[in-house]
C-alpha atoms as a PDB file:
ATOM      1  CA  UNK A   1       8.000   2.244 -19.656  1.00  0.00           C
ATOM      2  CA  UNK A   2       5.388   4.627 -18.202  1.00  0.00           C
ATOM      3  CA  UNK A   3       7.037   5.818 -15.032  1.00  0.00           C
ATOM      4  CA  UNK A   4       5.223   4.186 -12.497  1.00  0.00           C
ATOM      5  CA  UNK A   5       6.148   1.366 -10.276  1.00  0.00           C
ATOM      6  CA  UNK A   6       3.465  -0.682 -11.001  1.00  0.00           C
ATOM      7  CA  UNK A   7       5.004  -1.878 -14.047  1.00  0.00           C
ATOM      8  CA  UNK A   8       7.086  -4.427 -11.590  1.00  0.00           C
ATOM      9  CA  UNK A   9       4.103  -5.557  -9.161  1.00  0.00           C
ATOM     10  CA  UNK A  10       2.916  -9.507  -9.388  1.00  0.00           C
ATOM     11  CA  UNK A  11      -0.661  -9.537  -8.847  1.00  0.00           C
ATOM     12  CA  UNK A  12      -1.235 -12.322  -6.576  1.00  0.00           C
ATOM     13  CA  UNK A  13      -4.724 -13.667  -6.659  1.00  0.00           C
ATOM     14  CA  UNK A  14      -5.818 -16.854  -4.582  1.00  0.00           C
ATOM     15  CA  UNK A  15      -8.623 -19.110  -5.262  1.00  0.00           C
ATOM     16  CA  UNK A  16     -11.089 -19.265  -2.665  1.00  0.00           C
ATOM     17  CA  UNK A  17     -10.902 -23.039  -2.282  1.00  0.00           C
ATOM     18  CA  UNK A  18      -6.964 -22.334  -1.305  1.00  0.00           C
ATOM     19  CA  UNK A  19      -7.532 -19.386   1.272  1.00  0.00           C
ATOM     20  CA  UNK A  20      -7.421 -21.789   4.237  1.00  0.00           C
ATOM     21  CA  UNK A  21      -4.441 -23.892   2.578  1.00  0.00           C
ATOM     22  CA  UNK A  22      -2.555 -19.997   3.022  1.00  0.00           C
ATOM     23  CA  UNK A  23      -4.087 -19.032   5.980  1.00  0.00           C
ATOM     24  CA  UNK A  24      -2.415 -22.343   8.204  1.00  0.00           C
ATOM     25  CA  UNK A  25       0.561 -21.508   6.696  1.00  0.00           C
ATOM     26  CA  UNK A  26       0.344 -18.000   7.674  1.00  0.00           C
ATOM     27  CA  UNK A  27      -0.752 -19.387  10.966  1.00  0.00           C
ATOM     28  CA  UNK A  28       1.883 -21.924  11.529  1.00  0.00           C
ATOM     29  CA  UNK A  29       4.672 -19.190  10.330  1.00  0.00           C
ATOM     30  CA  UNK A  30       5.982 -21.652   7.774  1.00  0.00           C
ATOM     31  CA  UNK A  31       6.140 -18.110   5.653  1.00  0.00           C
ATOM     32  CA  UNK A  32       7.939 -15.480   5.750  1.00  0.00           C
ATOM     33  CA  UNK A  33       6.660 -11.588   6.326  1.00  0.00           C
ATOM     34  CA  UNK A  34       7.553 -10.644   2.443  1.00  0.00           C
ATOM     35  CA  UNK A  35       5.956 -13.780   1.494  1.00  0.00           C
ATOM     36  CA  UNK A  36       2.869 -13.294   3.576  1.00  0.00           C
ATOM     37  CA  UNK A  37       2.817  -9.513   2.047  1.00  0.00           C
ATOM     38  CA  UNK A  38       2.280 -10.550  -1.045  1.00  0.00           C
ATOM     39  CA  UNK A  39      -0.478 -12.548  -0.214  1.00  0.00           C
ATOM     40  CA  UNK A  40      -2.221 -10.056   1.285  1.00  0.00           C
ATOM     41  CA  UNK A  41      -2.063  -7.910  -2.050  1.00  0.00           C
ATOM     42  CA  UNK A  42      -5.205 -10.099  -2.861  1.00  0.00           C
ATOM     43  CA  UNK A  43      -7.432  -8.070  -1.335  1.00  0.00           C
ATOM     44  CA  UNK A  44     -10.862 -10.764  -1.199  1.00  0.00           C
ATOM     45  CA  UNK A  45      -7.787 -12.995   0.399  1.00  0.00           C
ATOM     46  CA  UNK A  46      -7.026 -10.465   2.821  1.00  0.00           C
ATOM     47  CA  UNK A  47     -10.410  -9.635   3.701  1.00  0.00           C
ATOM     48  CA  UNK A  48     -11.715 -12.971   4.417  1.00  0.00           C
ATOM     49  CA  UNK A  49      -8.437 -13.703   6.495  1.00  0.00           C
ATOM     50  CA  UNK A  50      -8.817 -10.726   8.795  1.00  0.00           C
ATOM     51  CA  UNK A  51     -13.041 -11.614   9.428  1.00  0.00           C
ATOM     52  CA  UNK A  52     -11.564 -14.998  10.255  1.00  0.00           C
ATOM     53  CA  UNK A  53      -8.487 -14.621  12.624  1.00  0.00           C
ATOM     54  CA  UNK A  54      -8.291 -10.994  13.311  1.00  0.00           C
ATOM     55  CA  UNK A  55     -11.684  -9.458  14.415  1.00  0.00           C
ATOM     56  CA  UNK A  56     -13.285 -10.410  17.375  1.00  0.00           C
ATOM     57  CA  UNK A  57     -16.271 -12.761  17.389  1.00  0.00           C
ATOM     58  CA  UNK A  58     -19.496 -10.465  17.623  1.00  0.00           C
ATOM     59  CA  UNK A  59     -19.691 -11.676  21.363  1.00  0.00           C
ATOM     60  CA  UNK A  60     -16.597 -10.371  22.344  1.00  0.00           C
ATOM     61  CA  UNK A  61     -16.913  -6.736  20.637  1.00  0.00           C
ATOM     62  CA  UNK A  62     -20.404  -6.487  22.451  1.00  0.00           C
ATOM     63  CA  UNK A  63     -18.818  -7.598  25.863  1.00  0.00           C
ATOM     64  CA  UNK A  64     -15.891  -5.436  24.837  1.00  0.00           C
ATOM     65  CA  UNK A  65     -17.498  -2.770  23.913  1.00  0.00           C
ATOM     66  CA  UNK A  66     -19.731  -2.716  27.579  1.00  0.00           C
ATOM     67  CA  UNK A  67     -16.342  -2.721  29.455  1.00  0.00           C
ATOM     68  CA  UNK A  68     -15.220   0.422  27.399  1.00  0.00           C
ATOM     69  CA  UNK A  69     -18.034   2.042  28.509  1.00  0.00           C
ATOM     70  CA  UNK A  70     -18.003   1.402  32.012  1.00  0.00           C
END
C-alpha cells in the first residue's frame, strides 16, 4: 500500500463502438448517477458524449452568442 486512493479506483474504459449503447442508457435514465460517474471516468467516453448531447450545435452558439451581445 502506497497511501493514495488510487489504489481502489476501477478504470472504466469503453469501446468506441459501445459509446452510443451507454449514451441511450444514460439518456433514457435506465442508470443510476454513481453508475453514470463511473462512466464518465473514461475520459474519450466523456468527451465524445458532451460534443454530442451537451454543447450546442455551432448554429445555436453563433445565434446565441449575437443575443448576448445585443
Amino acid at each position: 500500500m502506497n497511501g493514495t486512493h488510487l489504489e481502489n479506483q476501477r478504470l472504466y474504459m469503453i469501446r468506441k463502438d459501445e459509446y452510443q449503447k451507454y449514451a441511450d442508457c444514460i439518456r433514457m435514465e435506465q442508470m443510476s448517477a454513481p453508475e453514470i460517474s463511473e462512466l464518465f471516468e473514461d475520459e474519450k467516453f466523456h468527451n465524445w458524449y458532451k460534443r454530442k448531447y451537451l454543447m450546442p450545435n455551432p448554429y445555436f452558439r453563433k445565434l446565441l452568442k449575437k443575443n448576448l451581445d445585443e
